[in-house]
N, C-alpha and C. Protein backbone atom coordinates (compact mmCIF):
# COMPACT_ATOMS: atom_id res chain seq x y z
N UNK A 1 50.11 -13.84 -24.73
CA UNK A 1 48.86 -14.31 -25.29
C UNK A 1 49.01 -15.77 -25.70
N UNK A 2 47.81 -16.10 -25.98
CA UNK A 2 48.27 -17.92 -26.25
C UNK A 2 47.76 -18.11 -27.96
N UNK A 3 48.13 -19.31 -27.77
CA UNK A 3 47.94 -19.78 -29.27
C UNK A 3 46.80 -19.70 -30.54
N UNK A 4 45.41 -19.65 -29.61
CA UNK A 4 44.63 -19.63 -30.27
C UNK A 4 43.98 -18.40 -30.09
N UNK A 5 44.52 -17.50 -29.21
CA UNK A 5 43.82 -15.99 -29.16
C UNK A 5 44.60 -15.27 -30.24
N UNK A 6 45.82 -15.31 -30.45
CA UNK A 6 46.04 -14.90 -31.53
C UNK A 6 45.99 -15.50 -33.01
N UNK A 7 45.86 -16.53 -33.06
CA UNK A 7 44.90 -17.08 -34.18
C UNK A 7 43.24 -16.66 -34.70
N UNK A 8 42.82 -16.53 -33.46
CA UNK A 8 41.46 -16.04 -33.65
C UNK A 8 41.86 -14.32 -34.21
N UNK A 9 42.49 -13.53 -33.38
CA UNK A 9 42.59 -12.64 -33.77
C UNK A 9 42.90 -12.37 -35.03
N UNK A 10 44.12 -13.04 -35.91
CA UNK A 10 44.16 -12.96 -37.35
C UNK A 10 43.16 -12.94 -38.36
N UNK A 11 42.82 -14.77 -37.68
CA UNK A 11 41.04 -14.84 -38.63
C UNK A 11 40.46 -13.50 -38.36
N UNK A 12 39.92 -12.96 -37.42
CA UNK A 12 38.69 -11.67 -37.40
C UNK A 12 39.61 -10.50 -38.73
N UNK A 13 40.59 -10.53 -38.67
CA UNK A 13 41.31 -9.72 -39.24
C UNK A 13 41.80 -9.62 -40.79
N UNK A 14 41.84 -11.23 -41.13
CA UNK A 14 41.57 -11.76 -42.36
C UNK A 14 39.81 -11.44 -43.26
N UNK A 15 39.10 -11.51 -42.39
CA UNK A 15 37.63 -11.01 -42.47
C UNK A 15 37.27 -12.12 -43.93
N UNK A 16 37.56 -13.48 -43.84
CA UNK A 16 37.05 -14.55 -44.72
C UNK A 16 35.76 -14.18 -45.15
N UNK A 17 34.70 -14.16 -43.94
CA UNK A 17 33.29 -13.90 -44.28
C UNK A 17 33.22 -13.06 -44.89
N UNK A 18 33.72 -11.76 -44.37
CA UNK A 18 33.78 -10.19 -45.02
C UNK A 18 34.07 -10.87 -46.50
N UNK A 19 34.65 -11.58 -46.73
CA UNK A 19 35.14 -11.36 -48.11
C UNK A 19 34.67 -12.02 -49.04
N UNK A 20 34.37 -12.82 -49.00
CA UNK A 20 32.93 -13.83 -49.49
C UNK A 20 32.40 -13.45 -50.98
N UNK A 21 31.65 -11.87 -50.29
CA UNK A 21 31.19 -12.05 -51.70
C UNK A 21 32.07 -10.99 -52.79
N UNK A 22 33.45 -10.48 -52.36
CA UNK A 22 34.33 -9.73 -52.89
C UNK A 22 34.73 -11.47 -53.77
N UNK A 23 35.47 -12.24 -53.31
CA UNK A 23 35.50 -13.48 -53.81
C UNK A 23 34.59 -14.25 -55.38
N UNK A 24 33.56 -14.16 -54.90
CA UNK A 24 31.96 -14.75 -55.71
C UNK A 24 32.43 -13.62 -56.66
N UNK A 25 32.09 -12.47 -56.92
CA UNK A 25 31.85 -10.99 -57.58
C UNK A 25 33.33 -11.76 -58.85
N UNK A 26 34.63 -11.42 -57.76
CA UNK A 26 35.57 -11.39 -59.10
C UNK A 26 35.78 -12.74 -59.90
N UNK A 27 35.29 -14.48 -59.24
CA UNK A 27 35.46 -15.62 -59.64
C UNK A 27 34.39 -15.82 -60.42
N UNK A 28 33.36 -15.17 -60.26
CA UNK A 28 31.43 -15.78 -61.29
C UNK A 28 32.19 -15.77 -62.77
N UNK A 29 32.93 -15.08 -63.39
CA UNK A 29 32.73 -15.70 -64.70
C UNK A 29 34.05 -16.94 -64.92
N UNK A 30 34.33 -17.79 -63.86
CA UNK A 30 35.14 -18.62 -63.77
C UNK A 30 34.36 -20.09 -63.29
N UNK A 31 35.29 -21.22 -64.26
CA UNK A 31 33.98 -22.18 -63.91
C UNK A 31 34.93 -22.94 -62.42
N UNK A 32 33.80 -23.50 -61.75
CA UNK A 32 34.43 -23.96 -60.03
C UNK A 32 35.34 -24.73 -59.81
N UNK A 33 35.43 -25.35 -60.88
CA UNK A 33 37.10 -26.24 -60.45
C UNK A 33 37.87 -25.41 -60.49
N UNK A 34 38.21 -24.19 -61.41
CA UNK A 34 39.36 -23.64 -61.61
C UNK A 34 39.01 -22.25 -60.44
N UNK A 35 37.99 -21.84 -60.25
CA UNK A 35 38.05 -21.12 -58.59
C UNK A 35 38.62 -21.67 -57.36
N UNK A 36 38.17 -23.17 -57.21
CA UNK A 36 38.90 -23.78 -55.96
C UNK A 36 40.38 -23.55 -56.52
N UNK A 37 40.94 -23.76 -57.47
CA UNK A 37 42.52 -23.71 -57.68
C UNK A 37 43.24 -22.31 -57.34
N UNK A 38 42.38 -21.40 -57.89
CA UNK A 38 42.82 -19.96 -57.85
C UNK A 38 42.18 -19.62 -55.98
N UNK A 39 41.52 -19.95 -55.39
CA UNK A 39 41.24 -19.78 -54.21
C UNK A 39 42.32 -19.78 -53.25
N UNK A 40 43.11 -21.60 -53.39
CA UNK A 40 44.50 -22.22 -52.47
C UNK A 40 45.46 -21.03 -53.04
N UNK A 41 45.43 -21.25 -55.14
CA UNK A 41 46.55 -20.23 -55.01
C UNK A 41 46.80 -18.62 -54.40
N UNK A 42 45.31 -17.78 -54.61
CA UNK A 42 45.85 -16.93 -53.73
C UNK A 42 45.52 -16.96 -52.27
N UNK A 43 45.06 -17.78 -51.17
CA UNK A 43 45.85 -17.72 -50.13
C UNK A 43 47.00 -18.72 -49.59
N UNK A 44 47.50 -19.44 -50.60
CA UNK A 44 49.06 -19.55 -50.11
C UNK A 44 49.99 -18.42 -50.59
N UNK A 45 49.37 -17.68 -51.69
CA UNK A 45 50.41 -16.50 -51.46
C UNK A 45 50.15 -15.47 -50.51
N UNK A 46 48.95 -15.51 -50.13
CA UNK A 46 48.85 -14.74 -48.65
C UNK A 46 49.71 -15.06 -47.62
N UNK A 47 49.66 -16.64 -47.30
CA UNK A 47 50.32 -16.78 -46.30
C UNK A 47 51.79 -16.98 -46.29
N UNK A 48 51.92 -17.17 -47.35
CA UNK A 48 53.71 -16.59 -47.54
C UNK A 48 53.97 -15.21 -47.20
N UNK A 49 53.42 -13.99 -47.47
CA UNK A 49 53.42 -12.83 -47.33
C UNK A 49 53.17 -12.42 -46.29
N UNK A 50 52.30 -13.03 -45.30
CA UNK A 50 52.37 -13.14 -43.94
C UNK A 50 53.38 -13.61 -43.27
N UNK A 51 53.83 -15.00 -43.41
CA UNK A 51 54.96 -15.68 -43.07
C UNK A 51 55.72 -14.49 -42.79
N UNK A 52 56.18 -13.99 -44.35
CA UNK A 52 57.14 -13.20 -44.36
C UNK A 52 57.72 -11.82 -43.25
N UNK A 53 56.14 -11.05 -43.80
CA UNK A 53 56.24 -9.90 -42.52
C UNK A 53 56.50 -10.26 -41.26
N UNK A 54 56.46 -11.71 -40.99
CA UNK A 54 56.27 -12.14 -39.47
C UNK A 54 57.92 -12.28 -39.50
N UNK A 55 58.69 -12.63 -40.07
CA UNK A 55 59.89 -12.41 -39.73
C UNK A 55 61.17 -11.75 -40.25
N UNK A 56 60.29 -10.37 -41.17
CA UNK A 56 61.56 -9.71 -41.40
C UNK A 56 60.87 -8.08 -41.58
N UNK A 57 58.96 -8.02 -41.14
CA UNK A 57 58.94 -6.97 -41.18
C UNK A 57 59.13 -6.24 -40.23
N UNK A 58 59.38 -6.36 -39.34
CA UNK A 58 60.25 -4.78 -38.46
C UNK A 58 61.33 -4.67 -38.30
N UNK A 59 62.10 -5.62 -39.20
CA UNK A 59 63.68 -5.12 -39.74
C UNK A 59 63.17 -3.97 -41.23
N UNK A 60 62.32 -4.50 -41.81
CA UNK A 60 62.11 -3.64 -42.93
C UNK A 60 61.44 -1.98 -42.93
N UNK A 61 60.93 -2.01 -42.10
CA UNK A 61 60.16 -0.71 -41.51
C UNK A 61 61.64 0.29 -40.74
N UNK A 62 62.20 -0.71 -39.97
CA UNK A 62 63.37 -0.62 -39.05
C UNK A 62 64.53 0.15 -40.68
N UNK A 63 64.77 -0.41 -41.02
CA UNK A 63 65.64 -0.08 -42.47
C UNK A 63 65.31 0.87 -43.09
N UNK A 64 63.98 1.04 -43.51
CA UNK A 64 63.25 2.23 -44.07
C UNK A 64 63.11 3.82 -43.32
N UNK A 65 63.30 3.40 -41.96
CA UNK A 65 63.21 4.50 -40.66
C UNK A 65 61.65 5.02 -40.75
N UNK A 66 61.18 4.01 -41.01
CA UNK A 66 59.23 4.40 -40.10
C UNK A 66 59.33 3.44 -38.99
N UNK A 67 58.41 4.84 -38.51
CA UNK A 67 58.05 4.66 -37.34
C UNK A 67 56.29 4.11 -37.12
N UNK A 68 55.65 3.39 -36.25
CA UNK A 68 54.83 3.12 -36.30
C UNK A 68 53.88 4.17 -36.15
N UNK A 69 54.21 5.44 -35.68
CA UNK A 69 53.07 6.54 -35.83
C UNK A 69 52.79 6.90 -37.55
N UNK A 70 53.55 6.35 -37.80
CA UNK A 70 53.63 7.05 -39.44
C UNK A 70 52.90 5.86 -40.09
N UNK A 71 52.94 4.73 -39.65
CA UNK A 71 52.47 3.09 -40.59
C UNK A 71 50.48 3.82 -40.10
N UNK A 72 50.74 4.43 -38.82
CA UNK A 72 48.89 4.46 -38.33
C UNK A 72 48.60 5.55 -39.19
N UNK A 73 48.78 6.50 -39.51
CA UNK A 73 48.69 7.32 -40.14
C UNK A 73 48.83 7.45 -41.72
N UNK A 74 49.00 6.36 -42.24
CA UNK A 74 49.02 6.19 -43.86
C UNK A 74 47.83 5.33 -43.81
N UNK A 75 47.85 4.50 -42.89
CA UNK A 75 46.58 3.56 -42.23
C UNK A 75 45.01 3.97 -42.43
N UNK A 76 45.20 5.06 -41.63
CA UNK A 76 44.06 5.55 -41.58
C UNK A 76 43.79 6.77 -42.54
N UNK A 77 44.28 7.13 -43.44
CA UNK A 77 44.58 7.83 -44.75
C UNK A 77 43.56 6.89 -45.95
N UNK A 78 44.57 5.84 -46.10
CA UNK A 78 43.81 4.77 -46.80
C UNK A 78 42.29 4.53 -46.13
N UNK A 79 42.22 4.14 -45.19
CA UNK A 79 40.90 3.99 -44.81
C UNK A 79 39.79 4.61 -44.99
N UNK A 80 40.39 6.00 -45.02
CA UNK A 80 39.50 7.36 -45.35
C UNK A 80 39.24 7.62 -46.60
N UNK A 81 39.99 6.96 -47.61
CA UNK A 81 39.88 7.01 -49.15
C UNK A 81 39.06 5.95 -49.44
N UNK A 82 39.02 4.72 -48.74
CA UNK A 82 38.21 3.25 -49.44
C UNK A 82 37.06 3.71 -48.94
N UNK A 83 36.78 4.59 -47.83
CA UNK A 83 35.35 4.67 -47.44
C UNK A 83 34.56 5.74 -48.19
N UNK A 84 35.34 6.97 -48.71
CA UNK A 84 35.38 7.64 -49.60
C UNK A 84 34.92 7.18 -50.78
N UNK A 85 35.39 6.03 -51.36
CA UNK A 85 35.30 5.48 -52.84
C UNK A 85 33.98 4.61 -52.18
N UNK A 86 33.45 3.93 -51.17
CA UNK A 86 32.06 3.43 -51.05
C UNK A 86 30.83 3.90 -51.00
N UNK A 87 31.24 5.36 -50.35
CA UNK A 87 30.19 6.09 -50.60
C UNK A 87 30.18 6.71 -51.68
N UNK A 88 30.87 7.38 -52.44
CA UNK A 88 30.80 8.06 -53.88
C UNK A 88 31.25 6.93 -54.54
N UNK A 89 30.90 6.02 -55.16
CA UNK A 89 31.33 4.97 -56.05
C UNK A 89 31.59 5.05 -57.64
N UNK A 90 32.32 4.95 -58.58
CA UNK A 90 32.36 5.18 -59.35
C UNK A 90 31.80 4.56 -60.18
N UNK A 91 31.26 5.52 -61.55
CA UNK A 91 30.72 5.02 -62.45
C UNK A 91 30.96 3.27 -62.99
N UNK A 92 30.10 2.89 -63.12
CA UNK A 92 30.17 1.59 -64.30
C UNK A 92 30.60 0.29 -62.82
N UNK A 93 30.78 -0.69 -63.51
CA UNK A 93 31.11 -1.84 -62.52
C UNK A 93 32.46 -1.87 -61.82
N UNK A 94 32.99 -1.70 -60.91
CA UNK A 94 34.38 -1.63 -60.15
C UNK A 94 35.06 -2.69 -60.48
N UNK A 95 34.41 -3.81 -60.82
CA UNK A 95 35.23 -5.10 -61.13
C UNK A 95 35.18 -5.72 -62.42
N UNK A 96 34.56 -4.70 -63.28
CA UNK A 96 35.28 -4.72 -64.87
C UNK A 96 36.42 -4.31 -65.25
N UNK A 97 37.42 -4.44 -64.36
CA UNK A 97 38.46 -3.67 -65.06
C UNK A 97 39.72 -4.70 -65.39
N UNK A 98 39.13 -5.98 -65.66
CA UNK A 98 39.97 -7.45 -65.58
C UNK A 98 39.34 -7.55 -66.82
N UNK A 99 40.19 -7.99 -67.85
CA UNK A 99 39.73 -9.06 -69.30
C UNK A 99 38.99 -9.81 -68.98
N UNK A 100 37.39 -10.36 -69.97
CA UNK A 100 37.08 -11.52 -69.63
C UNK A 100 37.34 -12.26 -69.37
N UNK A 101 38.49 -12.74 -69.91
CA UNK A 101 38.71 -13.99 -69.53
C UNK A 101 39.92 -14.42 -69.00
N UNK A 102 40.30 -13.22 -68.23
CA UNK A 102 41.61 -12.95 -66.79
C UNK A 102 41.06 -13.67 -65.84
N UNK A 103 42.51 -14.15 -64.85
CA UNK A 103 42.07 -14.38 -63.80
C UNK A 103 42.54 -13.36 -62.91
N UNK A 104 42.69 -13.53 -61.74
CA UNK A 104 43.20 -12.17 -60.83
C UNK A 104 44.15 -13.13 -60.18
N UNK A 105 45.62 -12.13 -60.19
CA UNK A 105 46.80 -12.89 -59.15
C UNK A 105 47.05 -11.76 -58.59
N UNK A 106 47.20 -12.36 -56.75
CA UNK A 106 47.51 -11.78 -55.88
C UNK A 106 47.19 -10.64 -55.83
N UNK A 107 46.91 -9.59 -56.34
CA UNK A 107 45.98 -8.62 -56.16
C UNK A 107 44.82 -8.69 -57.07
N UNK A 108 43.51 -8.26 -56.16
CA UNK A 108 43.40 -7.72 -54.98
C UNK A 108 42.96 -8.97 -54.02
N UNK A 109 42.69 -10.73 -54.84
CA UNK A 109 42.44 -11.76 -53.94
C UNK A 109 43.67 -12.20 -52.63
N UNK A 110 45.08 -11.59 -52.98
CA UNK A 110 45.50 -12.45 -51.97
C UNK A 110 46.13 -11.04 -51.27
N UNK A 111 46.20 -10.12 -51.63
CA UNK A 111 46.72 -8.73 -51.02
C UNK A 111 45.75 -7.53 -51.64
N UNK A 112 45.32 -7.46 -51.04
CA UNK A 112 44.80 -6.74 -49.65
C UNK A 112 43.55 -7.51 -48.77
N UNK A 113 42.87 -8.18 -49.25
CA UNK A 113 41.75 -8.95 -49.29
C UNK A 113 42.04 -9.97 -48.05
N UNK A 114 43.10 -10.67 -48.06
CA UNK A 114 43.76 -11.79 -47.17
C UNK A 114 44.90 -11.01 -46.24
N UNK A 115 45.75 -10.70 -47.13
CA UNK A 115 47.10 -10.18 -46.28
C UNK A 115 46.86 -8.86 -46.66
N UNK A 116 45.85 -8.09 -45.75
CA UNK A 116 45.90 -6.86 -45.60
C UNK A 116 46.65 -6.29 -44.94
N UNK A 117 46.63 -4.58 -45.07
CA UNK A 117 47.20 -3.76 -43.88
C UNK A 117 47.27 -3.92 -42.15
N UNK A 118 45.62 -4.65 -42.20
CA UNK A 118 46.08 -4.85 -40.70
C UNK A 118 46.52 -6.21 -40.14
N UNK A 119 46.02 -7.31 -41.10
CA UNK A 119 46.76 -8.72 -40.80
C UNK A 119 48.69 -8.33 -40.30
N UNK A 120 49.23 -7.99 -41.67
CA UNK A 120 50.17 -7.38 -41.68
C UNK A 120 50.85 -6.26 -40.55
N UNK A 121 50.28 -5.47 -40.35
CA UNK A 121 50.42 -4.52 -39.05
C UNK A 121 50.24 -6.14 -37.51
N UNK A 122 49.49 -6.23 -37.23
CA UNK A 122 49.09 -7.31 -35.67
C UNK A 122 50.28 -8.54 -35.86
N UNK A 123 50.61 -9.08 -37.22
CA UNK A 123 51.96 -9.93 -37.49
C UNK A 123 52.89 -9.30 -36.93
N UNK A 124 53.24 -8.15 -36.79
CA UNK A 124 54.43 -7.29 -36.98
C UNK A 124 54.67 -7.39 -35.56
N UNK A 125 53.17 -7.14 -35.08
CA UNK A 125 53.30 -6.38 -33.23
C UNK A 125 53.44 -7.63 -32.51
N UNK A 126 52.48 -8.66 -32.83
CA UNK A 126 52.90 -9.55 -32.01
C UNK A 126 54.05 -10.76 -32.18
N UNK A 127 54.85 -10.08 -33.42
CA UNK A 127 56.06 -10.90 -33.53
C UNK A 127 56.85 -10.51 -32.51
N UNK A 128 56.97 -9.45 -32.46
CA UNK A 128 58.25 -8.77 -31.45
C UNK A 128 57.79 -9.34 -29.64
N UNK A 129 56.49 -9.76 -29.87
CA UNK A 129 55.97 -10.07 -28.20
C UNK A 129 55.88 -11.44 -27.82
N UNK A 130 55.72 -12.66 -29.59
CA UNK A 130 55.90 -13.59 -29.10
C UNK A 130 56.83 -14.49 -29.36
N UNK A 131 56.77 -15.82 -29.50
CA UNK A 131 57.70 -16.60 -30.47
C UNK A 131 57.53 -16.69 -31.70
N UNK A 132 58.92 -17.18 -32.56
CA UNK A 132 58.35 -17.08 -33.70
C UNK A 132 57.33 -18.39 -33.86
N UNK A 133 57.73 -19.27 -33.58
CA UNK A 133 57.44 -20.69 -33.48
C UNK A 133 55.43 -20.65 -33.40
N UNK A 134 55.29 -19.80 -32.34
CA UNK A 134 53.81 -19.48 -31.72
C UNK A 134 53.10 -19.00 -32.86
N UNK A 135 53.84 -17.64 -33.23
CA UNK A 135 53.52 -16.81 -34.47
C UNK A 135 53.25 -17.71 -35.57
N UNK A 136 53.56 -18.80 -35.96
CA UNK A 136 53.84 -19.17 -36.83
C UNK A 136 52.40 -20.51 -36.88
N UNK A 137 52.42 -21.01 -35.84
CA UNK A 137 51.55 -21.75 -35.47
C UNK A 137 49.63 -20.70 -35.68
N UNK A 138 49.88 -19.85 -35.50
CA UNK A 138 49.04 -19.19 -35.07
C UNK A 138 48.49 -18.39 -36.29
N UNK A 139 49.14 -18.32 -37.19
CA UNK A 139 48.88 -17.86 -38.57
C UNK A 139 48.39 -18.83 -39.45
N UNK A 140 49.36 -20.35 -39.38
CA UNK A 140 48.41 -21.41 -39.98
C UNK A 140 47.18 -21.64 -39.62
N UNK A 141 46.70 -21.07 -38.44
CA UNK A 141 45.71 -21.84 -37.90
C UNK A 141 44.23 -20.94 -38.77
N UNK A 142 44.84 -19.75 -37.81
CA UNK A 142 43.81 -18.31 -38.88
C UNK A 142 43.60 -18.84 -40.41
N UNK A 143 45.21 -18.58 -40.86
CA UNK A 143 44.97 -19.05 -42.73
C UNK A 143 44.21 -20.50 -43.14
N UNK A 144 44.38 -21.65 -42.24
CA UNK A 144 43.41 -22.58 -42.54
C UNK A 144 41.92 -22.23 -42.66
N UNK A 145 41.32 -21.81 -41.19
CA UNK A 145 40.08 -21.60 -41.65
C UNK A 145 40.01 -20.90 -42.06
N UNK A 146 40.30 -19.56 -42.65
CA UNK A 146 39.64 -18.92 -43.95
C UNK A 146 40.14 -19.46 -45.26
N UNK A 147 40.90 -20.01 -45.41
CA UNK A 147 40.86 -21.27 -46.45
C UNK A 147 39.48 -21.87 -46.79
N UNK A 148 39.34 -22.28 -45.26
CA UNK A 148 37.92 -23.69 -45.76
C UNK A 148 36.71 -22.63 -45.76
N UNK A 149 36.61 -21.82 -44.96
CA UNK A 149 35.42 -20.71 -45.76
C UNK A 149 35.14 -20.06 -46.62
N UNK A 150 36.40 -19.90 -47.59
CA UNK A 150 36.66 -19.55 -48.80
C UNK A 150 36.31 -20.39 -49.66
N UNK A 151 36.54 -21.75 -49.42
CA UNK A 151 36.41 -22.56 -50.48
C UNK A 151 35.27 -23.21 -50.39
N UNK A 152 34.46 -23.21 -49.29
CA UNK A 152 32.94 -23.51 -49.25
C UNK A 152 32.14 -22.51 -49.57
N UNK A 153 32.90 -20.88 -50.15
CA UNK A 153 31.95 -19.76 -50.43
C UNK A 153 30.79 -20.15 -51.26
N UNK A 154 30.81 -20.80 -52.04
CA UNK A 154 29.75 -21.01 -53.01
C UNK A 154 28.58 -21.63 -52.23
N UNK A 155 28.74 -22.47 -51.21
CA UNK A 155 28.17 -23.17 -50.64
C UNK A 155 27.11 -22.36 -49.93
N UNK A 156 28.04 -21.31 -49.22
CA UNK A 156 27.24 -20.17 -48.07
C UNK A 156 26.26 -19.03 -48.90
C-alpha cells in the first residue's frame, strides 16, 4: 500500500470529525486558550501511543500469547457494550463525572477517542506488511490532520 492510503486510512479511523463534539461536550467549561493546549497535549500523547504499538505491539500481544482471533473478539464484545450503553443510556449527564474544574488526561481525549482499539489494531497489521519508516510517515500524516480539525473544532 502507499503512503497516503494508509494515512487516509488512519485518519477515517481516528474519526476527528466523529469526535468533534465528544471534544466541545468535555472542553465547554474550559476557557479556549487552555483547550487548544489540552487539545496538542492529548494528541501527542496519542501519537506516542501509536508510535508505540507501531513498533513493539506484536511483540507484546506475541509475549502475552493472543492471538488475533481473540484481540477480534474482545473487539467486538466492547463494541456490543458501547452500543448497549447508547441505546440504554444512563441516568444523569455521562460527562459529569470529572470535577468542575478538572481537566481530562489521556483518557478518554487521547485513548480511546484518538488512539483507539482500531487505530491501534490497523498500526499493528500494517506494521508487519510495511516499513517502519512508511508506518511512521503515515501516522504523522493521519495525526496532523486530525490535529488541525480538532483544533479548528470550535470553528466547525
Amino acid at each position: 500500500m502507499t503512503l497516503f492510503s494508509i494515512a487516509f486510512t488512519l485518519f477515517l479511523l481516528m474519526d476527528s470529525v466523529g469526535n468533534i463534539p465528544l471534544y466541545i461536550s468535555f472542553l465547554k467549561k474550559i476557557n479556549p486558550q487552555r483547550q487548544r493546549v489540552i487539545i496538542i497535549r492529548e494528541l501527542v500523547i496519542a501519537l506516542f501511543i501509536i508510535i508505540l504499538f507501531n513498533f513493539i505491539g506484536d511483540a507484546v500481544m506475541q509475549f502475552l500469547h493472543i492471538q488475533n482471533n481473540t484481540i477480534q473478539i474482545a473487539g467486538g464484545i466492547i463494541l456490543f457494550i458501547l452500543a448497549l450503553k447508547m441505546i440504554f443510556p444512563p441516568h444523569g449527564d455521562p460527562h459529569e463525572t470529572l470535577p468542575q474544574d478538572a481537566e481530562p488526561f489521556v483518557v478518554p481525549l487521547a485513548v480511546p477517542l484518538i488512539a483507539g482499539p482500531a487505530v491501534l489494531a490497523a498500526v499493528m497489521i500494517y506494521a508487519k506488511q510495511e516499513s517502519s519508516l512508511l508506518m511512521v510517515g503515515a501516522i504523522l500524516i493521519a495525526w496532523g490532520a486530525s490535529l488541525l480539525i480538532l483544533l479548528s473544532s470550535s470553528l466547525i
